[in-house]
N, C-alpha and C. Protein backbone atom coordinates (compact mmCIF):
# COMPACT_ATOMS: atom_id res chain seq x y z
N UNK A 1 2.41 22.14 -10.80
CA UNK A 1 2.41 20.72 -10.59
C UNK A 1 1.28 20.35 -9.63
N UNK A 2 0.31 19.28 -9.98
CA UNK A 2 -0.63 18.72 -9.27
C UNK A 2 0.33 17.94 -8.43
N UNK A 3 -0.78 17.79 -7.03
CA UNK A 3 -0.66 17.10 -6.63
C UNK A 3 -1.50 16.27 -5.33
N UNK A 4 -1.39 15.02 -5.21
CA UNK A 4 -2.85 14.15 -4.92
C UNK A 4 -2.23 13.53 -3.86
N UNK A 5 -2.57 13.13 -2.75
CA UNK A 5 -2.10 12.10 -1.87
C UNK A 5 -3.23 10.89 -1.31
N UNK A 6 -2.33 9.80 -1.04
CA UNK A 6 -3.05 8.81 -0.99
C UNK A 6 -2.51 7.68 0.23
N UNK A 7 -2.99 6.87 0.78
CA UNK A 7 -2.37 6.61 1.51
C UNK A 7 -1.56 4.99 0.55
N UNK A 8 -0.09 4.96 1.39
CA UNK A 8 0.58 3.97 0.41
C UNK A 8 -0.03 2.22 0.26
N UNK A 9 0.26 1.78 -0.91
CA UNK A 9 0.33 0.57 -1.38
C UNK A 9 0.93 -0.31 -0.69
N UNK A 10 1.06 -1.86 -0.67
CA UNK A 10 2.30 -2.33 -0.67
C UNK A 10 3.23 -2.26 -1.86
N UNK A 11 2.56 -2.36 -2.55
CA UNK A 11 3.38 -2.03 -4.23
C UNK A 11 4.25 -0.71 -4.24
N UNK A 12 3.56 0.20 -3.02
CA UNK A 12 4.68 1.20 -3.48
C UNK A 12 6.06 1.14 -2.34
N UNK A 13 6.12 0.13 -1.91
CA UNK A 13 7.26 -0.12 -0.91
C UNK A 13 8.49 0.13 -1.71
N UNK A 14 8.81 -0.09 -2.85
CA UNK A 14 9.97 -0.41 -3.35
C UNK A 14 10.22 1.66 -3.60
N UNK A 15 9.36 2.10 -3.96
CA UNK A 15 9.04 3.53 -4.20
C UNK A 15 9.53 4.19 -2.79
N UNK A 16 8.67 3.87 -1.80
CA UNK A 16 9.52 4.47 -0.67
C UNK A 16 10.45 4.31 -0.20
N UNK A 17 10.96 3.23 0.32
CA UNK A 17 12.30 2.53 0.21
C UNK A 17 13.54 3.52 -0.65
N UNK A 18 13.35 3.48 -2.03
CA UNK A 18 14.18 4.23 -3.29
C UNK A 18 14.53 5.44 -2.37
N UNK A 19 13.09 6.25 -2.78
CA UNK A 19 12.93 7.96 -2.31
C UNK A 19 13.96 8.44 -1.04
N UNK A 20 13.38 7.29 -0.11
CA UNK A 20 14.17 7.75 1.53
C UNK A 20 15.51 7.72 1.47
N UNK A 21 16.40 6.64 0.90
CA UNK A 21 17.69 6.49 0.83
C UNK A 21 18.08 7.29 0.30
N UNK A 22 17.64 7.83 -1.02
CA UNK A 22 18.12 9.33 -1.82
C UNK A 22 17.87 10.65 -1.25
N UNK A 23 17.02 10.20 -0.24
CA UNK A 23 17.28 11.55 0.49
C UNK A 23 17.72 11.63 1.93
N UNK A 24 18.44 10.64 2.44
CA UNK A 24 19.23 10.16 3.11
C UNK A 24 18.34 9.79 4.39
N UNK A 25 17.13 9.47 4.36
CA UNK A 25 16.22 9.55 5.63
C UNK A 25 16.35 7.67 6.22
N UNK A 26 15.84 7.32 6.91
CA UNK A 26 16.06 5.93 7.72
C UNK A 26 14.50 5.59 6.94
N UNK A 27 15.21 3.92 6.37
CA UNK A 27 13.93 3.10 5.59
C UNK A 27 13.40 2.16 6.26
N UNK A 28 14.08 2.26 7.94
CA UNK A 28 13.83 0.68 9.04
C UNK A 28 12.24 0.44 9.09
N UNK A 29 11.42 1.26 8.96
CA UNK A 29 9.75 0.97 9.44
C UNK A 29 9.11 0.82 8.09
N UNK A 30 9.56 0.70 6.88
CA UNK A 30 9.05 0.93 5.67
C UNK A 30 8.41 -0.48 5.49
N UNK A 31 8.79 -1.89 6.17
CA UNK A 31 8.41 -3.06 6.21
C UNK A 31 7.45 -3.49 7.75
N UNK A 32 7.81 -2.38 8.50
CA UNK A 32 7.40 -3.29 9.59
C UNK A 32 5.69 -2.56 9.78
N UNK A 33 5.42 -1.90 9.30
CA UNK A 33 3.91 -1.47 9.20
C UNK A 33 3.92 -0.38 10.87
N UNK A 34 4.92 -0.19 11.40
CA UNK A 34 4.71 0.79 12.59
C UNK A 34 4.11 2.16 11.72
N UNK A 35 4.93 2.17 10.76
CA UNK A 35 4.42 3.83 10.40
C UNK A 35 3.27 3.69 8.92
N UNK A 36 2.70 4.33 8.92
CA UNK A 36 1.69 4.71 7.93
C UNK A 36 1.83 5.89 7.35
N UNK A 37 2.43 5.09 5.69
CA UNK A 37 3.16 5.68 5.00
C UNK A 37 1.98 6.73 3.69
N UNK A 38 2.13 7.66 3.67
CA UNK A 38 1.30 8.58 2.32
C UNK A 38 2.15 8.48 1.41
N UNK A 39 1.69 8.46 0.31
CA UNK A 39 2.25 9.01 -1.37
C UNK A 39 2.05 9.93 -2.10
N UNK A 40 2.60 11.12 -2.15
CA UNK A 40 2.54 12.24 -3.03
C UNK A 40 2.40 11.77 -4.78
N UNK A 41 1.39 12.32 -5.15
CA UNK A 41 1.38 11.56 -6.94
C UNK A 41 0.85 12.91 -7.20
N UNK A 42 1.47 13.12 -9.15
CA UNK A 42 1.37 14.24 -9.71
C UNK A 42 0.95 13.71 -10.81
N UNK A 43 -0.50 13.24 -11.85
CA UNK A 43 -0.66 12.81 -12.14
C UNK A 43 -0.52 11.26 -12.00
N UNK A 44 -0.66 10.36 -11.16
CA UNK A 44 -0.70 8.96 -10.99
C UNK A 44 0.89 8.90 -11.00
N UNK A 45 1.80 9.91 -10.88
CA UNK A 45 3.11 9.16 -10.84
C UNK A 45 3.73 9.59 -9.30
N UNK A 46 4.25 9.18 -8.37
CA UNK A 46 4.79 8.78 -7.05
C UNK A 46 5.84 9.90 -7.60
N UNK A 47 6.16 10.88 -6.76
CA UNK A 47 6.94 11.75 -6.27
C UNK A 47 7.26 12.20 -5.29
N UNK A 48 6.58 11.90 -3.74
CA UNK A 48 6.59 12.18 -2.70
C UNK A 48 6.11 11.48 -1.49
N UNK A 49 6.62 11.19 -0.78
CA UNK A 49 6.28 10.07 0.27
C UNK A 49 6.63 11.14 1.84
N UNK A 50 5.35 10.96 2.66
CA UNK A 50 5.76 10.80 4.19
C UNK A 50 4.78 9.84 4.90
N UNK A 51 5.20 9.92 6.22
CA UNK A 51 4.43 9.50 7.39
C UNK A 51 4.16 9.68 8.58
N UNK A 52 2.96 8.48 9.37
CA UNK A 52 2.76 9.52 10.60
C UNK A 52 3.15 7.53 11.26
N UNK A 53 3.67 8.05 12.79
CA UNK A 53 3.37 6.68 13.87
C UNK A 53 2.34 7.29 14.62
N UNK A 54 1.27 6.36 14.97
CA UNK A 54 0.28 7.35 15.77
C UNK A 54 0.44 6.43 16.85
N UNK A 55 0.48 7.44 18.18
CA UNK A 55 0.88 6.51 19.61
C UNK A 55 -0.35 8.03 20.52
N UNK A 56 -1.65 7.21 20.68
CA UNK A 56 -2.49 8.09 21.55
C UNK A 56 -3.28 8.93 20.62
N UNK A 57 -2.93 10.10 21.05
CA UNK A 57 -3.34 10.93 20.51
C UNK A 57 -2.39 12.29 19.89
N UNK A 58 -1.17 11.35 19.77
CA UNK A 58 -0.19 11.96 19.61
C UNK A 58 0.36 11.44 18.29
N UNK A 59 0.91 12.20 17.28
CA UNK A 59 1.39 11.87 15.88
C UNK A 59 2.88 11.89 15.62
N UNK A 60 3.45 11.05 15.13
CA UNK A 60 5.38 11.48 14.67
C UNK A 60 4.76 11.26 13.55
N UNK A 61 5.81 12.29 13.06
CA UNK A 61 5.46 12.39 11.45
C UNK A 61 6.83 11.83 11.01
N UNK A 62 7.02 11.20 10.04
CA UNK A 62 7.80 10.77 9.71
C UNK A 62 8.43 10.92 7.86
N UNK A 63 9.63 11.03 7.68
CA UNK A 63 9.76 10.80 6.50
C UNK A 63 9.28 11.60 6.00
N UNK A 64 8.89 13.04 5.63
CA UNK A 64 8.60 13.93 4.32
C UNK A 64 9.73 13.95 3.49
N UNK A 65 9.35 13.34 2.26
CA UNK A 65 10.52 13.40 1.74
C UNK A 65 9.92 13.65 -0.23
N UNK A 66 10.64 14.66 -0.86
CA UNK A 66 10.22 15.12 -2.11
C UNK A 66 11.60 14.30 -3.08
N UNK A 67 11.09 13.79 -4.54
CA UNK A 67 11.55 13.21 -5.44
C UNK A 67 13.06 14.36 -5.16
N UNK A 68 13.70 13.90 -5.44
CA UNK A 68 15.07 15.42 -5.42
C UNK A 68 15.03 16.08 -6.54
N UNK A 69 14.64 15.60 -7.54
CA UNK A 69 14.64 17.09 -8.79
C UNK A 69 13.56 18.15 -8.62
N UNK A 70 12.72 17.57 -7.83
CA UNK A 70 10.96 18.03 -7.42
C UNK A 70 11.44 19.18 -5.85
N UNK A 71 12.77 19.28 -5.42
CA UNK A 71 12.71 19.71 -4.12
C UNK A 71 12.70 21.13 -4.87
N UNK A 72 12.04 21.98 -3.68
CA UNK A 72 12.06 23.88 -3.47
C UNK A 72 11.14 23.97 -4.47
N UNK A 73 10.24 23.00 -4.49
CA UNK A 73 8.64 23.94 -5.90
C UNK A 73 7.58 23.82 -4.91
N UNK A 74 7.40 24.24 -3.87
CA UNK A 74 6.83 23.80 -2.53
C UNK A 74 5.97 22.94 -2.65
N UNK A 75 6.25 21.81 -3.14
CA UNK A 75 5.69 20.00 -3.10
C UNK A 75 5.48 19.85 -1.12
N UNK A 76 6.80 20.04 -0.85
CA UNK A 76 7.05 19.57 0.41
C UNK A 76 6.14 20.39 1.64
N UNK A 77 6.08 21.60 1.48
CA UNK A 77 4.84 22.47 2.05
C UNK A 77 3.80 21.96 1.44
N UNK A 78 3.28 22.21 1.08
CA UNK A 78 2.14 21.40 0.50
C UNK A 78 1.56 20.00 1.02
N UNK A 79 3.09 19.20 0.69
CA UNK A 79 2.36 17.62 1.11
C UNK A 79 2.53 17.63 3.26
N UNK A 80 3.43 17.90 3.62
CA UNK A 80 3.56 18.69 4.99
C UNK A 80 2.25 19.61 5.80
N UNK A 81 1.10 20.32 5.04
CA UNK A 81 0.16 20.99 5.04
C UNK A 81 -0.75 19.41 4.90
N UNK A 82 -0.95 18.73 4.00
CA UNK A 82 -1.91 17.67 3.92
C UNK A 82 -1.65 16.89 4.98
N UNK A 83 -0.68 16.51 5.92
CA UNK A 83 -0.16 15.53 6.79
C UNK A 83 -0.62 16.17 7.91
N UNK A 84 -0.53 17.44 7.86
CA UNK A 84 -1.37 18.85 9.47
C UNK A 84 -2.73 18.02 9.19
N UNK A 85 -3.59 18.36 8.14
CA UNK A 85 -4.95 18.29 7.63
C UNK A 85 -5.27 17.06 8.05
N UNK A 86 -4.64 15.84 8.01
CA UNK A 86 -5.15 14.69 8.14
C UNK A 86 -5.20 14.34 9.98
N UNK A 87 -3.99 14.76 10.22
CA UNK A 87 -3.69 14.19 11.76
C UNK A 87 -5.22 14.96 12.11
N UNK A 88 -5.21 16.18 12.19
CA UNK A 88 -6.39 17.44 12.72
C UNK A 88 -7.71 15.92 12.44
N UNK A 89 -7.70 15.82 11.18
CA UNK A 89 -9.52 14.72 11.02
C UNK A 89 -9.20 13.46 11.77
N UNK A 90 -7.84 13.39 12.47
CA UNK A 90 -7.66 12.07 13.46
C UNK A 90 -8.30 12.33 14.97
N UNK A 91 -8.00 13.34 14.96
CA UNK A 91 -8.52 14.09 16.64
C UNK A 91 -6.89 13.89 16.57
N UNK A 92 -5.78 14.20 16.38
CA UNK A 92 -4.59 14.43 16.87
C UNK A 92 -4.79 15.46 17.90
N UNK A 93 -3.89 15.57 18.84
CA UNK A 93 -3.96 16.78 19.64
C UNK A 93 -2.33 17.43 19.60
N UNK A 94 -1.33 16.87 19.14
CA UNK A 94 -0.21 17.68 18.52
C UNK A 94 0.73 16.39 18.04
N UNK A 95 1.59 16.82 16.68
CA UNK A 95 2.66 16.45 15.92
C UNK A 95 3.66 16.76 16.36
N UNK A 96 4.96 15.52 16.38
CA UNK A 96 6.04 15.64 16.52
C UNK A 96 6.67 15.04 15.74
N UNK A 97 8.45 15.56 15.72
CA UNK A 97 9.17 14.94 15.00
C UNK A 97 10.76 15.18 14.73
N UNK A 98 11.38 14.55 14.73
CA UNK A 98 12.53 15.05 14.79
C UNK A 98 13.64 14.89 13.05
N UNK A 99 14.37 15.87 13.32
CA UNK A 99 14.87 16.12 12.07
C UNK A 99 16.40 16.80 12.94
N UNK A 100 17.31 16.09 11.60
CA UNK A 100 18.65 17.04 11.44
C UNK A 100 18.67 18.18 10.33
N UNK A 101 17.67 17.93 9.43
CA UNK A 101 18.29 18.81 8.04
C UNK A 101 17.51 20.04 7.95
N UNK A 102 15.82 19.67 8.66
CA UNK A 102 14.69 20.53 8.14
C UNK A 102 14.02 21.39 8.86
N UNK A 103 14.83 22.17 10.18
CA UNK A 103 14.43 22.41 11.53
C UNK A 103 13.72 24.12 10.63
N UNK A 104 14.47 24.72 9.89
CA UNK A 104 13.82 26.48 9.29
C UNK A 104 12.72 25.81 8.51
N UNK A 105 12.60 24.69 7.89
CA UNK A 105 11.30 24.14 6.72
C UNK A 105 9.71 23.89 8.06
N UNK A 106 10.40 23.33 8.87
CA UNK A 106 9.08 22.93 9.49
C UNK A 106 8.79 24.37 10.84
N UNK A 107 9.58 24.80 11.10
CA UNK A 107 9.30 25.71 11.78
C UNK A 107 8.65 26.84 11.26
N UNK A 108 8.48 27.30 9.64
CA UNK A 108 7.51 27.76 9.23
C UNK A 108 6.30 27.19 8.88
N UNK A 109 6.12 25.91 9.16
CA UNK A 109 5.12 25.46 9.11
C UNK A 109 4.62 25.19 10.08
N UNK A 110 4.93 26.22 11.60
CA UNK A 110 4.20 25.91 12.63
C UNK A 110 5.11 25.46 13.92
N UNK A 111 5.81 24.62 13.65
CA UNK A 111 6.55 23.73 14.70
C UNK A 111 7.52 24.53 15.66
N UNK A 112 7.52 24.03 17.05
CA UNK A 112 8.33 24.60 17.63
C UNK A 112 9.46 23.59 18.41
N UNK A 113 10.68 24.04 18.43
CA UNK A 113 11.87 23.55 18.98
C UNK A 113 11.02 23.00 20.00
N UNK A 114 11.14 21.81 20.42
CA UNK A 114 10.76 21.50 22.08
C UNK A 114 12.02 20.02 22.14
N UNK A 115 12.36 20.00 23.55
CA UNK A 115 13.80 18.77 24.24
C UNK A 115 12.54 17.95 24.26
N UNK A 116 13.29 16.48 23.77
CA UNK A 116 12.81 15.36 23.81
C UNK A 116 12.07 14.95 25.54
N UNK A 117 13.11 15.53 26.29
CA UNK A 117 12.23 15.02 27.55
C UNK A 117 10.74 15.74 27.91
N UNK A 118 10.59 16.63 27.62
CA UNK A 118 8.73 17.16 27.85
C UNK A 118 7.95 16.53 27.41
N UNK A 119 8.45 15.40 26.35
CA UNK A 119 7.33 14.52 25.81
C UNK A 119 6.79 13.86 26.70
N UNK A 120 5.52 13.72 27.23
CA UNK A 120 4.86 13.01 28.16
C UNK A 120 4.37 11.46 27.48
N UNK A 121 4.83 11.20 26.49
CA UNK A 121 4.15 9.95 25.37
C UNK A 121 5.24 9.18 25.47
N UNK A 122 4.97 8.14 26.41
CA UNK A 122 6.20 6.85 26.54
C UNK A 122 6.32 6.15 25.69
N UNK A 123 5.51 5.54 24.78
CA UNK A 123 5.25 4.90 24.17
C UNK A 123 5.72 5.06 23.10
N UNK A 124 5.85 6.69 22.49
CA UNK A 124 6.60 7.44 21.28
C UNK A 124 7.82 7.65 21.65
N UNK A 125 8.46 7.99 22.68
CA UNK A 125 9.51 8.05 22.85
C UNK A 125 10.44 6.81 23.17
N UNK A 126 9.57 5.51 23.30
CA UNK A 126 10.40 4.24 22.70
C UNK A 126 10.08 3.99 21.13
N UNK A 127 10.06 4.65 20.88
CA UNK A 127 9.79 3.99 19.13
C UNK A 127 10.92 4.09 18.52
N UNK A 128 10.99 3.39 17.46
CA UNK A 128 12.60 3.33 16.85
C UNK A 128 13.10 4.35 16.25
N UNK A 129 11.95 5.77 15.84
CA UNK A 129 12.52 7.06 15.46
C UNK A 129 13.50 7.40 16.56
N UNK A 130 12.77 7.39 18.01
CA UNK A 130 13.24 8.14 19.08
C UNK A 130 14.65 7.49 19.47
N UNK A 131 14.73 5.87 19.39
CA UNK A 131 15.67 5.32 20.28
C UNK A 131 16.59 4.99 19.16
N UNK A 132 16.37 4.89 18.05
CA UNK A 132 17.87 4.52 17.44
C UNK A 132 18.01 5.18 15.78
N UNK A 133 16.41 5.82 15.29
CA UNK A 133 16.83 5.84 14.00
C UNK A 133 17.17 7.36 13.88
N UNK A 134 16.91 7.80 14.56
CA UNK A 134 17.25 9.44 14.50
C UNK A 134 18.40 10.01 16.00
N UNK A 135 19.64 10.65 15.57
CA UNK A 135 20.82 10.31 16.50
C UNK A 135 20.15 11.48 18.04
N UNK A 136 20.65 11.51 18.88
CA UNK A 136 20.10 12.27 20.18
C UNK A 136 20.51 13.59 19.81
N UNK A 137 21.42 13.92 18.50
CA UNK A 137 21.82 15.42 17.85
C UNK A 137 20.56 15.89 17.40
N UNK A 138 19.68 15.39 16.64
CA UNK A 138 18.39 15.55 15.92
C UNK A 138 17.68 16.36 16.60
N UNK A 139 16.95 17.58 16.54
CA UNK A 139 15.77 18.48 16.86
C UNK A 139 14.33 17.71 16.72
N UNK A 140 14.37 17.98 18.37
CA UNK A 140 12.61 17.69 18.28
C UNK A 140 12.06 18.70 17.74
N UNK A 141 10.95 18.94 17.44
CA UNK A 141 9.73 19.72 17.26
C UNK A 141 8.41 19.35 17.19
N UNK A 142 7.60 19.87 17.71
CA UNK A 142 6.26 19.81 17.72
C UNK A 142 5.10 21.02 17.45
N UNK A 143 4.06 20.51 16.90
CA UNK A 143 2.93 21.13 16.60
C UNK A 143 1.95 20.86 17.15
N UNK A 144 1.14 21.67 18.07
CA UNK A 144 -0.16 21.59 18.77
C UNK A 144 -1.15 21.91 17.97
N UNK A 145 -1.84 21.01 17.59
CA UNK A 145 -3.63 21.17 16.98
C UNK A 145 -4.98 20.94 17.34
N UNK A 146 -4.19 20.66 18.66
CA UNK A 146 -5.66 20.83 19.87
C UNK A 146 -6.31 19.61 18.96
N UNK A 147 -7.36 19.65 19.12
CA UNK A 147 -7.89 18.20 18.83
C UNK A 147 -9.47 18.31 18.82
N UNK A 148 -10.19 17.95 18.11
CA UNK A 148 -11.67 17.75 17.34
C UNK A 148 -12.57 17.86 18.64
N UNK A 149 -12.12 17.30 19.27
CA UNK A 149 -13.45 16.63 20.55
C UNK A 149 -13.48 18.19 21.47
């Protein structure tokens, strides 16, 4: 399976919106433009959606989320690997993010357990991932990619 990413439409709102609820993820920023949403397409058709909030020089990734018949064909490594690739051509200097379901998925892709309080990024840690859409049960993790400059 190909696959192409792009950054999202407004047209594909209704697409992300769908995807997230079926895979039980929070759709609150999908309107308000905080997060900047990608689209996984396999031939021109939408199968995969994530995102990043960028606060500094610091990235939350948000939302990786694979069509559900499409999950375990490593779509999600893959589009997860393009979301590393992009922050890195931002000058990111490390990714975070928190998850209940996907803590063994992203930890082979790098990430390490870290407590919400070492975050030195105030600004991310008021964001609505941190303060209400993801419960204080949720695993942080982060990825250091040092940064371009």
């Amino acid at each position: 399976m190909e696959l192409s990413v792009r950054e999202a439409f407004d047209g594909d709102k209704d697409f992300i919106r769908d995807l997230l609820r079926k895979v039980k993820l929070p759709v609150e920023t999908v309107d308000t433009g905080t997060t900047t949403f990608y689209v996984g397409c396999d031939n021109g058709k939408s199968i995969a959606v994530a995102g990043f909030e960028f606060y500094g020089n610091d990235a939350l990734l948000r939302s990786v989320a694979i069509r559900p018949d499409l999950q375990r064909t490593g779509l999600g490594g893959r589009l997860t690997d393009w979301m590393v690739e992009t922050a890195k051509q931002r000058g990111v200097r490390r990714i975070v993010l928190l998850t209940e379901t996907a803590e063994k998925f992203f930890a082979r892709k790098g990430f390490k357990v870290t407590h919400r309080s070492v975050l030195d990024n105030d600004a991310m840690q008021r964001s609505t991932e941190f303060t209400s859409a993801c419960p204080q049960t949720a695993v942080c993790m982060m990825l250091d990619i040092g940064s371009r400059h």
